[in-house]
N, C-alpha and C. Protein backbone atom coordinates (compact mmCIF):
# COMPACT_ATOMS: atom_id res chain seq x y z
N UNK A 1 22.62 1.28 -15.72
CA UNK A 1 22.33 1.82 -17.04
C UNK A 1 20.96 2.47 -17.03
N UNK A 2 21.15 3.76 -17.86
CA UNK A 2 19.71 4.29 -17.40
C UNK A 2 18.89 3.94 -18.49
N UNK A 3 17.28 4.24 -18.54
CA UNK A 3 16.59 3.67 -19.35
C UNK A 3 16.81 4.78 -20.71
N UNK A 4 16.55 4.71 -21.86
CA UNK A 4 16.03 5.69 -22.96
C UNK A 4 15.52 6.38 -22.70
N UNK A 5 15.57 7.64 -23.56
CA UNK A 5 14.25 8.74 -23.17
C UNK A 5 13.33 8.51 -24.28
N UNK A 6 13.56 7.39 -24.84
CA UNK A 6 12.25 7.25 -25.94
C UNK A 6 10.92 6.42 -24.90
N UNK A 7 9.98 5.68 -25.89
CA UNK A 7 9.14 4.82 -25.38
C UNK A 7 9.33 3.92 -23.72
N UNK A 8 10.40 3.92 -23.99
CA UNK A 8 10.19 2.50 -22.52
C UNK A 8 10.26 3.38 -21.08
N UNK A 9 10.90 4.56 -21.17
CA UNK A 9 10.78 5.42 -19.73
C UNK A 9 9.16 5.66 -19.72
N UNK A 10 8.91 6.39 -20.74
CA UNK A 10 7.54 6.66 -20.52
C UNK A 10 6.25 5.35 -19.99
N UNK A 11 6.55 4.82 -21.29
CA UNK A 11 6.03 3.11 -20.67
C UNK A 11 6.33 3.08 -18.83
N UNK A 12 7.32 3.21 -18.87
CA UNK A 12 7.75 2.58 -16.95
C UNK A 12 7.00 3.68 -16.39
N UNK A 13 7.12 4.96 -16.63
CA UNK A 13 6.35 5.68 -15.68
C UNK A 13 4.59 5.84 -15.97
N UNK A 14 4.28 5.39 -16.98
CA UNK A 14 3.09 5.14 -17.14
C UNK A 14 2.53 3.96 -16.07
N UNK A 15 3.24 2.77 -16.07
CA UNK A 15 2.71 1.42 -15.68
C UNK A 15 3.00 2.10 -14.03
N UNK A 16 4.10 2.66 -13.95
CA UNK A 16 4.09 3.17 -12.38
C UNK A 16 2.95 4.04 -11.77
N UNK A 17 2.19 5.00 -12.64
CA UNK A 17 1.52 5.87 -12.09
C UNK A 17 -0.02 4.95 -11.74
N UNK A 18 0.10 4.32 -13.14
CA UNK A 18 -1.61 3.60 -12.78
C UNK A 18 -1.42 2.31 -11.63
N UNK A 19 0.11 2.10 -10.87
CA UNK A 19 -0.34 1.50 -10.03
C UNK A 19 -0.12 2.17 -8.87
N UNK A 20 -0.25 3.07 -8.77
CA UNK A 20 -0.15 3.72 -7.54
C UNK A 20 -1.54 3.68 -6.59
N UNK A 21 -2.63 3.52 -7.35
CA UNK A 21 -3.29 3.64 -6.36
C UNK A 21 -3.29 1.99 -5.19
N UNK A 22 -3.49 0.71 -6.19
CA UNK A 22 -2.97 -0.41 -5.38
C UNK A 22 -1.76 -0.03 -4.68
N UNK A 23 -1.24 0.36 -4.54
CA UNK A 23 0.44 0.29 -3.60
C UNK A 23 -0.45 0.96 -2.80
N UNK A 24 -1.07 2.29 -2.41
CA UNK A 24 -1.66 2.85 -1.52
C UNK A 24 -2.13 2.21 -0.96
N UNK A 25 -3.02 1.42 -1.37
CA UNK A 25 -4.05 0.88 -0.89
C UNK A 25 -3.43 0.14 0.55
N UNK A 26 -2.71 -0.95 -0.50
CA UNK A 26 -1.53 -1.72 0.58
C UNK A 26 -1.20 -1.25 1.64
N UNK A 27 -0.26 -0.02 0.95
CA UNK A 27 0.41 0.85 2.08
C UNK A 27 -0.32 1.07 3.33
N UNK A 28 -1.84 1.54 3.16
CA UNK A 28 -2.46 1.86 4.06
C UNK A 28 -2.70 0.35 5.45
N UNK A 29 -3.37 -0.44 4.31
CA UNK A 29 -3.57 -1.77 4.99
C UNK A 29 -2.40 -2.53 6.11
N UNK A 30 -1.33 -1.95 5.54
CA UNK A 30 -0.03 -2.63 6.62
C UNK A 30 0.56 -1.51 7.59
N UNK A 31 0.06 0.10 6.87
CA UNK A 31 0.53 0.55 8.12
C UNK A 31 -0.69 1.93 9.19
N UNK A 32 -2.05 1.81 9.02
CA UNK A 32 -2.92 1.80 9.25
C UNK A 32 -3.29 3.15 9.02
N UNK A 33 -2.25 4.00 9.19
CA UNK A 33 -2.78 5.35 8.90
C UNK A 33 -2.39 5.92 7.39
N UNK A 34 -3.07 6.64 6.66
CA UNK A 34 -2.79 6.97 5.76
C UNK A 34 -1.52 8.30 5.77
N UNK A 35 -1.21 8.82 6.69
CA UNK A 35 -0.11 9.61 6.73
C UNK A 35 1.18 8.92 6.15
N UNK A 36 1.07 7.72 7.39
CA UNK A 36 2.57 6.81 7.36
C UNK A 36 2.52 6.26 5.90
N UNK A 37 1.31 5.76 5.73
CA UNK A 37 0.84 5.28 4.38
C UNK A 37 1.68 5.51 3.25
N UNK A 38 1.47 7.05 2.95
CA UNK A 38 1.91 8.12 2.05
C UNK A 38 3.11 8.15 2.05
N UNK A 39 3.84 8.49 2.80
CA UNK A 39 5.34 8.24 2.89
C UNK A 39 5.88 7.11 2.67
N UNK A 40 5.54 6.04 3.30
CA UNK A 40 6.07 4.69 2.45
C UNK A 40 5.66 4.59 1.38
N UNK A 41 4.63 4.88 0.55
CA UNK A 41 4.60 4.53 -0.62
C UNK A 41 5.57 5.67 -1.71
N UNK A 42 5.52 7.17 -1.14
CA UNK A 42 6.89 8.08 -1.35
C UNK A 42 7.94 7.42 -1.97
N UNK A 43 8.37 6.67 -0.64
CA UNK A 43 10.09 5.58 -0.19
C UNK A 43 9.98 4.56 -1.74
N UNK A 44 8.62 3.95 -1.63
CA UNK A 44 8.88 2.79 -2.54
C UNK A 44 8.93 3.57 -3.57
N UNK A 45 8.13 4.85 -4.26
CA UNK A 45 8.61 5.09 -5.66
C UNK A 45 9.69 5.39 -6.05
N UNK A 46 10.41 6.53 -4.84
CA UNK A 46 11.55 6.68 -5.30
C UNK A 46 12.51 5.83 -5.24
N UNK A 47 12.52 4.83 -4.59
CA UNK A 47 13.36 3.60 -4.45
C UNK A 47 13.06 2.70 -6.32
N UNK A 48 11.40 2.59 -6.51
CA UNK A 48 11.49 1.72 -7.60
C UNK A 48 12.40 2.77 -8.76
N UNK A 49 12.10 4.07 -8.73
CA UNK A 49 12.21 5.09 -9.90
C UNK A 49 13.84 5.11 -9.93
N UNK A 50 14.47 4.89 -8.76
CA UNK A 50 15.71 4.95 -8.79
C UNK A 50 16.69 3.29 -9.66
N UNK A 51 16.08 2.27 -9.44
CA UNK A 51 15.93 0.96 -9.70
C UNK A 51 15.29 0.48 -11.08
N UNK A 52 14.83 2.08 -11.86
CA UNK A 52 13.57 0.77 -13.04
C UNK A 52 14.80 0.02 -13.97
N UNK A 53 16.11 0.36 -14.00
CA UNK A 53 16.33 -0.34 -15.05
C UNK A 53 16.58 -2.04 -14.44
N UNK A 54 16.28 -2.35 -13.18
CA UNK A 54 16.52 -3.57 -12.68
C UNK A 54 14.79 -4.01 -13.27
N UNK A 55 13.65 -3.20 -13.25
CA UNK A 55 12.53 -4.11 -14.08
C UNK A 55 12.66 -4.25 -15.27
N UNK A 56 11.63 -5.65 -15.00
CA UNK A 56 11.97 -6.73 -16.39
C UNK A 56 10.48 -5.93 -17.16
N UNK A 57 10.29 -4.95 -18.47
CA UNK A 57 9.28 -4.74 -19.13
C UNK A 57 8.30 -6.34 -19.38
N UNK A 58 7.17 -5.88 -19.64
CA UNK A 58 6.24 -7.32 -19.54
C UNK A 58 6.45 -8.07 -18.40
N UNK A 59 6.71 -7.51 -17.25
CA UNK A 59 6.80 -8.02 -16.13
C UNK A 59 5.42 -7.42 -14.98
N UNK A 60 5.18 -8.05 -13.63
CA UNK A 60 4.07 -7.36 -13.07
C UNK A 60 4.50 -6.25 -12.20
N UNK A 61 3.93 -5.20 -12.79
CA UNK A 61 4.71 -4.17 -12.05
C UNK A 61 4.38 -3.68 -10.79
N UNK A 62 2.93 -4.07 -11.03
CA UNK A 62 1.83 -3.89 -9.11
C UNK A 62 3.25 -4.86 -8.10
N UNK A 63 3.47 -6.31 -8.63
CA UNK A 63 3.67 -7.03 -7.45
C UNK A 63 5.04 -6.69 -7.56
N UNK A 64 5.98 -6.18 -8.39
CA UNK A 64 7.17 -5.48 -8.25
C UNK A 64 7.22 -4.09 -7.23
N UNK A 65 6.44 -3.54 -7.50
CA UNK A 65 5.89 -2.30 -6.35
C UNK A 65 5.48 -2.62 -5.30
N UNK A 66 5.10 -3.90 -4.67
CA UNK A 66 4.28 -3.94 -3.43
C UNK A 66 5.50 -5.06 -3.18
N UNK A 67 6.52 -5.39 -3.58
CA UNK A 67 7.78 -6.12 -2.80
C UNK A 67 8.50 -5.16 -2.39
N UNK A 68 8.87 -4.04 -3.26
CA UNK A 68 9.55 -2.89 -3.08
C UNK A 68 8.99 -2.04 -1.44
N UNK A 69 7.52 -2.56 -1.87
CA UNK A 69 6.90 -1.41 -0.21
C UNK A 69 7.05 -2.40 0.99
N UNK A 70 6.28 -3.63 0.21
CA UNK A 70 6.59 -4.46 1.54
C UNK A 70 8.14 -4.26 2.33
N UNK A 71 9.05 -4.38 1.46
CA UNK A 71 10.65 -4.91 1.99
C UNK A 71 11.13 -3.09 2.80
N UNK A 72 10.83 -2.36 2.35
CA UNK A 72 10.73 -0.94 3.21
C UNK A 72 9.69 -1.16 4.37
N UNK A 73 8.57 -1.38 4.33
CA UNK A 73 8.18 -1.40 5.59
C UNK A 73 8.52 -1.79 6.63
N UNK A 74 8.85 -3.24 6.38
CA UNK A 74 9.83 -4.02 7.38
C UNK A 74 10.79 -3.81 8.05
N UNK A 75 11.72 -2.75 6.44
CA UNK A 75 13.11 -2.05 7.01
C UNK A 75 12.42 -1.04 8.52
N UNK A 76 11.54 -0.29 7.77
CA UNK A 76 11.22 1.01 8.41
C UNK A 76 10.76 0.37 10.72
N UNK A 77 10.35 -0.97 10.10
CA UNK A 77 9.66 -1.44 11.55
C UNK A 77 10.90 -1.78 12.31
N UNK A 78 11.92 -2.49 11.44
CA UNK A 78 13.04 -2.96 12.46
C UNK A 78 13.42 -1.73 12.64
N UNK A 79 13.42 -0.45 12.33
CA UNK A 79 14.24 0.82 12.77
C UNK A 79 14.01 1.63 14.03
N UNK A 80 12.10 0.52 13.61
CA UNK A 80 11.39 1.65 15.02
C UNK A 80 11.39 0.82 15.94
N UNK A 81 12.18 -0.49 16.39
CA UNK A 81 11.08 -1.09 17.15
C UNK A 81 12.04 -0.30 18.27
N UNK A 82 12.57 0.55 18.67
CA UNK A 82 13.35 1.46 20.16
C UNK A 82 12.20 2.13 20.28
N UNK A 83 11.07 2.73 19.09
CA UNK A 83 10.54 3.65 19.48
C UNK A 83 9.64 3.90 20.34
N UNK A 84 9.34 4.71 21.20
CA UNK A 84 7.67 4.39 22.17
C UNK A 84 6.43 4.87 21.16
N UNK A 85 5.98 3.66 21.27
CA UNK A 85 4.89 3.93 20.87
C UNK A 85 3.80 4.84 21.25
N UNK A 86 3.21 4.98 20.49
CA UNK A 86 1.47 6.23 20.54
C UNK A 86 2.01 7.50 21.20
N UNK A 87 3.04 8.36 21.01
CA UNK A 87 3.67 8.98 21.34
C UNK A 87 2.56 10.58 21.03
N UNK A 88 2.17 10.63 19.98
CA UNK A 88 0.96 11.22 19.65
C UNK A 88 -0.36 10.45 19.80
N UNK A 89 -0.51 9.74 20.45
CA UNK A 89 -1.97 9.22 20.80
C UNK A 89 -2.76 9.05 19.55
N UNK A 90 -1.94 8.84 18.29
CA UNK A 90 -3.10 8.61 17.42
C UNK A 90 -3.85 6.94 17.68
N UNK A 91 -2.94 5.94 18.14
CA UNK A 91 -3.48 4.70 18.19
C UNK A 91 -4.79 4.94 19.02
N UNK A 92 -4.74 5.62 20.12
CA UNK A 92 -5.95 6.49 21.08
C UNK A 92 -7.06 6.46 20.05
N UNK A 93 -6.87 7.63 19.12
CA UNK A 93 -7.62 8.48 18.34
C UNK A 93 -8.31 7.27 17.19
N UNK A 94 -7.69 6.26 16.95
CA UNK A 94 -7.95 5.19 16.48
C UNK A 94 -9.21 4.62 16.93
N UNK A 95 -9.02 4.48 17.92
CA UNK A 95 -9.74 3.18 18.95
C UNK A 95 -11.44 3.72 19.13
N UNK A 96 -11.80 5.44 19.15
CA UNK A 96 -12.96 6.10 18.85
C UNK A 96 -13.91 5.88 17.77
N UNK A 97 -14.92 5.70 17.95
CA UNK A 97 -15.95 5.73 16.41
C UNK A 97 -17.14 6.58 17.01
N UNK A 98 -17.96 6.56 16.01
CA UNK A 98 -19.30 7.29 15.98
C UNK A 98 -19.94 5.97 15.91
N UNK A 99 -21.26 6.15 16.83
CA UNK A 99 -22.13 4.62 16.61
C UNK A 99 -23.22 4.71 15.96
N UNK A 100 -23.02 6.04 15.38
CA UNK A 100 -24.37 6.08 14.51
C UNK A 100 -24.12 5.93 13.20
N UNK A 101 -23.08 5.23 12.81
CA UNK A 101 -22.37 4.70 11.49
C UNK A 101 -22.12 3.67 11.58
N UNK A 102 -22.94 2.47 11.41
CA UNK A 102 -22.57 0.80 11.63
C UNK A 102 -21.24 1.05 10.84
N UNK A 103 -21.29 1.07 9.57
CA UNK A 103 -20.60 0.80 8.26
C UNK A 103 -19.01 1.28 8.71
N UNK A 104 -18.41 2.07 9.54
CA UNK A 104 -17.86 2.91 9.65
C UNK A 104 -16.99 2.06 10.91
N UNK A 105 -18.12 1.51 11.81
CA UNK A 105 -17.59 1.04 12.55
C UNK A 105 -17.15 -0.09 12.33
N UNK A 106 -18.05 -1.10 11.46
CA UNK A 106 -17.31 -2.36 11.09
C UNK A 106 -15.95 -2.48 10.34
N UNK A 107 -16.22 -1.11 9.61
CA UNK A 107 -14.78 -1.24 9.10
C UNK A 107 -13.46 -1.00 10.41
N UNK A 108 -14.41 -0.06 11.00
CA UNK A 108 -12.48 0.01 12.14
C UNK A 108 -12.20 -1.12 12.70
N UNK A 109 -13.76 -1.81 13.18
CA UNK A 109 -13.67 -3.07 13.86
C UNK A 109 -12.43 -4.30 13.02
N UNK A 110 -12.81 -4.20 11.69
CA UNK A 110 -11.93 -4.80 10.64
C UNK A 110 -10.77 -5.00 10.79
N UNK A 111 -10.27 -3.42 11.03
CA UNK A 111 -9.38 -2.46 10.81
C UNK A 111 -8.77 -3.30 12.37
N UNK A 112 -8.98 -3.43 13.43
CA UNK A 112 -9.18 -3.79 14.57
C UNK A 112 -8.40 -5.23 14.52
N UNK A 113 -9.39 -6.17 13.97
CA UNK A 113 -8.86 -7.26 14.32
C UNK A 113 -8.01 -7.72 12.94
N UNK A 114 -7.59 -7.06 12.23
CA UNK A 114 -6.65 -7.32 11.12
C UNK A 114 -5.46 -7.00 11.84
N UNK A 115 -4.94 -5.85 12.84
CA UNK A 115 -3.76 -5.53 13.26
C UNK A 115 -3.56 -6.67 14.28
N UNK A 116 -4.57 -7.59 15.04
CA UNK A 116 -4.69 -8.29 15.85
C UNK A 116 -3.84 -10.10 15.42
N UNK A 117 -4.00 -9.91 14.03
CA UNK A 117 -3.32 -11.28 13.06
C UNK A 117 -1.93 -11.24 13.35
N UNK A 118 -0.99 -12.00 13.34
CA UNK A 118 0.02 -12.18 12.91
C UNK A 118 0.70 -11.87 11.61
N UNK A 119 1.64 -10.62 11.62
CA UNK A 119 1.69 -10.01 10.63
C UNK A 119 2.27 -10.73 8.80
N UNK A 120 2.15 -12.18 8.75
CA UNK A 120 2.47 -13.16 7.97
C UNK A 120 0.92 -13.20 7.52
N UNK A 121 -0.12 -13.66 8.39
CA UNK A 121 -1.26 -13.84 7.63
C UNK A 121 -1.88 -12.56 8.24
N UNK A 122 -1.70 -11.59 8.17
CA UNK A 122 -2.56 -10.68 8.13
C UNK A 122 -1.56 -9.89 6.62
N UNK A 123 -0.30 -9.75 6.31
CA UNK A 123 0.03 -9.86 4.51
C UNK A 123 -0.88 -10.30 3.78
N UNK A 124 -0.78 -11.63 4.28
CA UNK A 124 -1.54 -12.53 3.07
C UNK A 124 -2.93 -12.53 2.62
N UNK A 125 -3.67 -11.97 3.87
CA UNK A 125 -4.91 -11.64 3.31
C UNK A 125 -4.71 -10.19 2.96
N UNK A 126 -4.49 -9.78 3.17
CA UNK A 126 -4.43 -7.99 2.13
C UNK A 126 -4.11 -7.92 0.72
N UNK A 127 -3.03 -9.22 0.51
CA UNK A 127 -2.41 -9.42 -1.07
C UNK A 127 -3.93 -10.22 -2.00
N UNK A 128 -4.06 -11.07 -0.81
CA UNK A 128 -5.06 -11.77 -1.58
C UNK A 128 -6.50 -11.40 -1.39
N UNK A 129 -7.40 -10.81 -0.35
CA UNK A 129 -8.56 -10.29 -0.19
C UNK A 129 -8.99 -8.93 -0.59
N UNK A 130 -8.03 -8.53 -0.34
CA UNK A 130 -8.06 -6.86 -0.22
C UNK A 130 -7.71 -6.25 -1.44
N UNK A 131 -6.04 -6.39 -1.98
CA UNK A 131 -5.39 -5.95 -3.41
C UNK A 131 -5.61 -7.08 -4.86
N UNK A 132 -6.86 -7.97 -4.50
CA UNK A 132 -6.76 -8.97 -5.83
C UNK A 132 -5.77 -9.97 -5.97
N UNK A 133 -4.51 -9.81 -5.61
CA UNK A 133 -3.73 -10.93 -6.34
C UNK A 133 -4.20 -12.38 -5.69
N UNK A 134 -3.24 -13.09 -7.01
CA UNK A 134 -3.57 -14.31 -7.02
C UNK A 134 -2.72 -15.30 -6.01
N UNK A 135 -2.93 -16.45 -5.79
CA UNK A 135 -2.46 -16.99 -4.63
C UNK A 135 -1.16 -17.07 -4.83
N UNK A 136 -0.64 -17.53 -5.96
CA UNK A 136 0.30 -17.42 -6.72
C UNK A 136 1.70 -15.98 -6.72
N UNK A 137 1.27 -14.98 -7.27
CA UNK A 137 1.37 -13.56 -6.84
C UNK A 137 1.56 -13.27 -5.80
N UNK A 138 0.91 -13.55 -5.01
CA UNK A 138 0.92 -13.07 -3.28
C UNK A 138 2.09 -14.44 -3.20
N UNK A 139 2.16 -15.19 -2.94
CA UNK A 139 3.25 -15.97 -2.59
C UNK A 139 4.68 -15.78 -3.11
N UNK A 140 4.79 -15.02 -4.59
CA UNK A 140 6.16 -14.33 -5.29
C UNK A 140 6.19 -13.08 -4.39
N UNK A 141 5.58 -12.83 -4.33
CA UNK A 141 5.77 -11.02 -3.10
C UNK A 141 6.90 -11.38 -2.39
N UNK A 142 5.57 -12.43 -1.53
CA UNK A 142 6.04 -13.08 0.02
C UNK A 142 7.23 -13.64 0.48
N UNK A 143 7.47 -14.11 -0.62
CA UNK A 143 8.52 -15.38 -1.27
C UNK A 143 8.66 -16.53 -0.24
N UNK A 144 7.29 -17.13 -0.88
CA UNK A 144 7.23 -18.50 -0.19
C UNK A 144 6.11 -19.16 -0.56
N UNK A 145 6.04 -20.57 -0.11
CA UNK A 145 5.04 -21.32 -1.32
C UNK A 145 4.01 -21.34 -1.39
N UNK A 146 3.22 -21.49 -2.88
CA UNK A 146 1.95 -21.21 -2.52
C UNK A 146 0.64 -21.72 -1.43
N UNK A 147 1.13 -23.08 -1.14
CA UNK A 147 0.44 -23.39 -0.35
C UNK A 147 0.42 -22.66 1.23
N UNK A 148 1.67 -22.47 1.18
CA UNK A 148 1.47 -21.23 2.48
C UNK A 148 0.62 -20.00 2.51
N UNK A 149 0.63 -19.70 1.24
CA UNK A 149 0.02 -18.48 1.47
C UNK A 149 -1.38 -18.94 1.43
N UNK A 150 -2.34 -20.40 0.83
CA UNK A 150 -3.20 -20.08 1.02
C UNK A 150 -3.84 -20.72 2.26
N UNK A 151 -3.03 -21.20 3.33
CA UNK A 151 -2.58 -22.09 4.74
C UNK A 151 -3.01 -20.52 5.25
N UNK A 152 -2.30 -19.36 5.32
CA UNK A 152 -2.40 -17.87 6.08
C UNK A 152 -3.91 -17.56 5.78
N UNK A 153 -4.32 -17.18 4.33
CA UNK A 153 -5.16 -16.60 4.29
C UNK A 153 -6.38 -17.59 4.62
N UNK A 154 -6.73 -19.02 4.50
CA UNK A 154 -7.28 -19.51 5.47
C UNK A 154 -7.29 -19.60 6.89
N UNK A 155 -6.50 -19.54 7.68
CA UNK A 155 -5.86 -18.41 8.96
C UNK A 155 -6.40 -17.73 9.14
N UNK A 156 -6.35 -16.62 8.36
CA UNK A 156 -7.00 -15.31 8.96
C UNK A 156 -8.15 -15.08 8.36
N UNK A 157 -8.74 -15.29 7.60
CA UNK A 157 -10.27 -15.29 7.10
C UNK A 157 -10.73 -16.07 8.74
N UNK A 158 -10.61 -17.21 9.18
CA UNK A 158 -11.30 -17.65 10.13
C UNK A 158 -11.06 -16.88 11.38
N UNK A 159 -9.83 -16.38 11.49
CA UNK A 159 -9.99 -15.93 12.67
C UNK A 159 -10.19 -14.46 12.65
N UNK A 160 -10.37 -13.56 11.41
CA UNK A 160 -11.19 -12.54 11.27
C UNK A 160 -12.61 -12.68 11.75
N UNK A 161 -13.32 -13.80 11.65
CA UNK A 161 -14.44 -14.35 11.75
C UNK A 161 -14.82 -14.18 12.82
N UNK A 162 -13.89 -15.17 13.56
CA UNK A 162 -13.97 -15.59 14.71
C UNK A 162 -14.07 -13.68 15.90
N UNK A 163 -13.12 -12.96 15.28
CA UNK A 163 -12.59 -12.10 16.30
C UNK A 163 -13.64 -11.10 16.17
N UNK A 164 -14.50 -10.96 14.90
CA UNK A 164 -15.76 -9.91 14.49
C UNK A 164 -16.84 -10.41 14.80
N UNK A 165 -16.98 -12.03 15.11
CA UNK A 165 -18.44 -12.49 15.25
C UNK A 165 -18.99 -12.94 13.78
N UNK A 166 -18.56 -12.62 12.88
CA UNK A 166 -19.48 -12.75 11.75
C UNK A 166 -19.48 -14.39 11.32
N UNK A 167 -20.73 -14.26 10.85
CA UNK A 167 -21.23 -15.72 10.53
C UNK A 167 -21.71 -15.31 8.75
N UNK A 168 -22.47 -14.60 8.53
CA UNK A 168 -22.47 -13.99 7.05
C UNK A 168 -22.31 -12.64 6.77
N UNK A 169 -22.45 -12.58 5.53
CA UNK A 169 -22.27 -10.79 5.15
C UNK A 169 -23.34 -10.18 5.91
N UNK A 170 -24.78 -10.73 6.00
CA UNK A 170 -25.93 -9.92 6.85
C UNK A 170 -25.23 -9.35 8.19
N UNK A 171 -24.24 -10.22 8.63
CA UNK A 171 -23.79 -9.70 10.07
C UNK A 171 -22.94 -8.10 10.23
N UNK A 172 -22.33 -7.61 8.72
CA UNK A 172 -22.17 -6.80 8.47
C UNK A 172 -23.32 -5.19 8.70
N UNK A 173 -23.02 -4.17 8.70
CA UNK A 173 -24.27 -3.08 8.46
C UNK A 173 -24.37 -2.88 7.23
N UNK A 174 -25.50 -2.86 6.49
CA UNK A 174 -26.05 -2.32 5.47
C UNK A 174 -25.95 -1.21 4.68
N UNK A 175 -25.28 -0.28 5.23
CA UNK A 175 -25.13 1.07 4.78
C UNK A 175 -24.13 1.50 4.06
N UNK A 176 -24.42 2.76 3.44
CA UNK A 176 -23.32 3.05 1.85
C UNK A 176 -22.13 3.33 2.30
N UNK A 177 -21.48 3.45 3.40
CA UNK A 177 -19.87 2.78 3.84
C UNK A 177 -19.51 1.78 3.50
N UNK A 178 -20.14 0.77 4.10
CA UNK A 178 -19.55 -0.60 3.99
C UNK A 178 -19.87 -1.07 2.66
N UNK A 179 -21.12 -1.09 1.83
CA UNK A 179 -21.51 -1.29 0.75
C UNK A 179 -20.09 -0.81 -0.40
N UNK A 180 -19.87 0.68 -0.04
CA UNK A 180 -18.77 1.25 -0.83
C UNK A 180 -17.22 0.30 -0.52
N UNK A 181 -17.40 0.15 1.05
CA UNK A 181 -15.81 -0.44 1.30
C UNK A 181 -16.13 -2.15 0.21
N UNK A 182 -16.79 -2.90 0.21
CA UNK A 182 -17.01 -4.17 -0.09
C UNK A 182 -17.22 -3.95 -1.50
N UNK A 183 -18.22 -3.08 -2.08
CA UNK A 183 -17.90 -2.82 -3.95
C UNK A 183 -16.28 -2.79 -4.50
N UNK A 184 -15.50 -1.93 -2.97
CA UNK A 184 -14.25 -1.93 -4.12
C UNK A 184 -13.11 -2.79 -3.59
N UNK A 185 -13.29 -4.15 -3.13
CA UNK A 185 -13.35 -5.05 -2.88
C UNK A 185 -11.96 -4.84 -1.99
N UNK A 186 -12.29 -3.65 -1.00
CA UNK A 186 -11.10 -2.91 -0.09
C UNK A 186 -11.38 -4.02 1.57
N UNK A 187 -12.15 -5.01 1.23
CA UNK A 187 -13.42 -5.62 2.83
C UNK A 187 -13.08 -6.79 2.40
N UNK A 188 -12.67 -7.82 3.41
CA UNK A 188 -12.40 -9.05 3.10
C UNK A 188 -14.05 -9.45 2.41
């Protein structure tokens, strides 16, 4: 059944547009480049846009959108796993920094040992460090209990730690990269 063309479509595509930038965000975080990024988050709108009359209004529509991307990504990974990888050498192109940008580099370093997690708690801290949600939230995504999820993201907070060296934020660089990545609370 399709929705009205009064109030509640508009409503749905309203609540859809202002969360687009969290789904990006995500998107990016699970699949590292912002190209692939873009396209899965593509997949999930038109997948949710095709689907809104299955959302519940007064419902959360971020963590309705980021089950929708999550459960495509997954699809999209079991599709590739025949594929050869770095086929374009971007993982290559990855692995490069400039060292005259601490900020720049800690983030790839980040960027680095986040792909290095187990992709269960390396979710769980992105839902919960990275995109805000609550332990709670991130565990309805996930679909599984809360104490698991906060079992992962204790997981990988330590062994983010462990794999960057860091002992405090000072161990971080100082500079308006990282300052910017950590204001918008995109930095564990």
């Amino acid at each position: 059944m399709k929705p009205d063309m009064g109030s509640g479509e508009y409503s749905f595509k309203r609540d859809l547009f202002s969360a687009l930038p969290s789904v990006r965000a995500f998107a990016i975080s699970l699949c590292g480049r912002s190209d692939q990024a873009d396209d899965l988050v593509q997949e999930a709108v038109v997948k949710a846009w095709a689907s809104q009359e299955r959302f519940e209004p007064g419902t959360n529509m971020r963590a309705w959108l980021f089950t929708i991307l999550r459960n495509e990504f997954y699809n999209q990974r079991r599709r590739r796993k025949r594929e050869v990888q770095d086929t374009d050498g971007a993982y290559a192109e990855r692995l490069s920094s400039n060292p005259s940008q601490y900020g720049t580099m800690d983030f790839r370093d980040l960027c680095k040992a986040l792909d290095t997690l187990p992709p269960d708690q390396r979710e769980a801290i992105i839902l919960v460090g990275a995109s805000g949600f609550s332990y709670e939230e991130a565990a309805e995504i996930c679909g599984c209990a809360v104490g698991t999820i906060k079992s992962r993201v204790n997981r990988a907070r330590n062994r983010l730690q462990e794999l960057m060296n860091v002992e405090s934020e000072s161990d971080l660089a100082p500079d308006s990269t990282m300052v910017s990545i950590t204001s918008q609370n995109l930095c564990l």
